[in-house]
Protein backbone atom coordinates (compact mmCIF):
# COMPACT_ATOMS: atom_id res chain seq x y z
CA UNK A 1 123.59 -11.22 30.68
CA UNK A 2 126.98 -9.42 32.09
CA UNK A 3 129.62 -9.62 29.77
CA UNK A 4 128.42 -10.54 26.72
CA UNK A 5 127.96 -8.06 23.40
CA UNK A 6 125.78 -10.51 21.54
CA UNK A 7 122.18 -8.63 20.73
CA UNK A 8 120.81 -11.81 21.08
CA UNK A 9 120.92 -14.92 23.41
CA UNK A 10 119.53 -18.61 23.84
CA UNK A 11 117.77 -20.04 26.83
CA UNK A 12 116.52 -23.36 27.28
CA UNK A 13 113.27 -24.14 28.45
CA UNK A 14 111.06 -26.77 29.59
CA UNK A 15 106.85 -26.37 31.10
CA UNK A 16 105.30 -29.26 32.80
CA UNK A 17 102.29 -30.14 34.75
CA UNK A 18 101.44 -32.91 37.16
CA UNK A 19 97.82 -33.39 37.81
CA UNK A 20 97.43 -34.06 41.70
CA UNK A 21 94.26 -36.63 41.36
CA UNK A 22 96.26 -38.80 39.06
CA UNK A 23 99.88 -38.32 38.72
CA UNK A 24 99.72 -37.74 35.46
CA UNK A 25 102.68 -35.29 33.68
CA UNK A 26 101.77 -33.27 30.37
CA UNK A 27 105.57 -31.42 29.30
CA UNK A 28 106.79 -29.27 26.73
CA UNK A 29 109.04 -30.64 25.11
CA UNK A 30 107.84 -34.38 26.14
CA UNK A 31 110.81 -35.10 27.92
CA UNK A 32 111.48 -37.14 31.39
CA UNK A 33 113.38 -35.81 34.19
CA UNK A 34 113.90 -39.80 34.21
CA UNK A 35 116.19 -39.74 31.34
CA UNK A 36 120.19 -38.95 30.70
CA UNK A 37 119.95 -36.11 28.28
CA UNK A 38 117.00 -34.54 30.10
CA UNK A 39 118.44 -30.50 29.93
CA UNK A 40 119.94 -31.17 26.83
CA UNK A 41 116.30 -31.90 25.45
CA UNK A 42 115.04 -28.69 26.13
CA UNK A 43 113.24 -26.06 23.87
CA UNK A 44 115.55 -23.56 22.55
CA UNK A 45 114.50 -19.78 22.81
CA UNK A 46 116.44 -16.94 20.93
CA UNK A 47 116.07 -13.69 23.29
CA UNK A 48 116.87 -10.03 22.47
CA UNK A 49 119.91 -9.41 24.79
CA UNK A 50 119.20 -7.75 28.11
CA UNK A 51 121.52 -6.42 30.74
CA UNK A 52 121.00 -8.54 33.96
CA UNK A 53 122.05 -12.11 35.64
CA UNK A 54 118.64 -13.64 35.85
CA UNK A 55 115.61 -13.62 33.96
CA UNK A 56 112.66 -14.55 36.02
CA UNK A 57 109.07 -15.11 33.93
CA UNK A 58 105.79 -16.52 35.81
CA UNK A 59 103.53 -17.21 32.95
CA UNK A 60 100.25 -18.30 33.39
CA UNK A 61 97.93 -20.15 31.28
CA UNK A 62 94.54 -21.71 31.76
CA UNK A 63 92.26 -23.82 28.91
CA UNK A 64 88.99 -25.34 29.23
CA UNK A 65 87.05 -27.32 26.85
CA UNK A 66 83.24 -27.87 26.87
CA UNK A 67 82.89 -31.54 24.90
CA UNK A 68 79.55 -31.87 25.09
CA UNK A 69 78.88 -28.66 23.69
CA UNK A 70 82.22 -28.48 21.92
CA UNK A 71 83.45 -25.26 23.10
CA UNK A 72 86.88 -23.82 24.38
CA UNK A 73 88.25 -20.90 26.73
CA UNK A 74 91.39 -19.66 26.95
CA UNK A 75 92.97 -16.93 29.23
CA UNK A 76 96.30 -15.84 29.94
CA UNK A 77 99.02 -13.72 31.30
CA UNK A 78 102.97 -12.77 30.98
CA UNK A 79 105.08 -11.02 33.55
């Protein structure tokens, strides 16, 4: 971030899903967009300072899980 000295600095954030077939919303922090204090509710991450005016991140996560056989995968990537 311009301007600042700090070696550290806070971002908010927020991950949410809508599934297509049903409409239904899973969110980190469990939060509505529906509600007053809806930014205010977000996570709070402490960063190590870096030097530009945005910060863009496209994570990507997948997790399956086998119930009959009771079984899970997991994969995922940061960048």
């Amino acid at each position: 971030m311009r301007g600042a000295d700090a070696p550290t600095r806070d971002i908010a954030v927020h991950f949410s899903r809508t599934l297509g077939a049903t409409g239904e919303q899973v969110a980190y922090p469990a939060v509505s967009p529906e509600r007053a204090r809806f930014v205010s509710a977000f996570e709070r991450v402490n960063l190590a300072q870096y030097r530009k005016a945005l910060l863009h991140v496209w994570p990507y996560a997948t997790v399956t899980h086998d119930c009959l056989e009771g079984d899970h995968r997991h994969k995922g990537v940061y960048g």
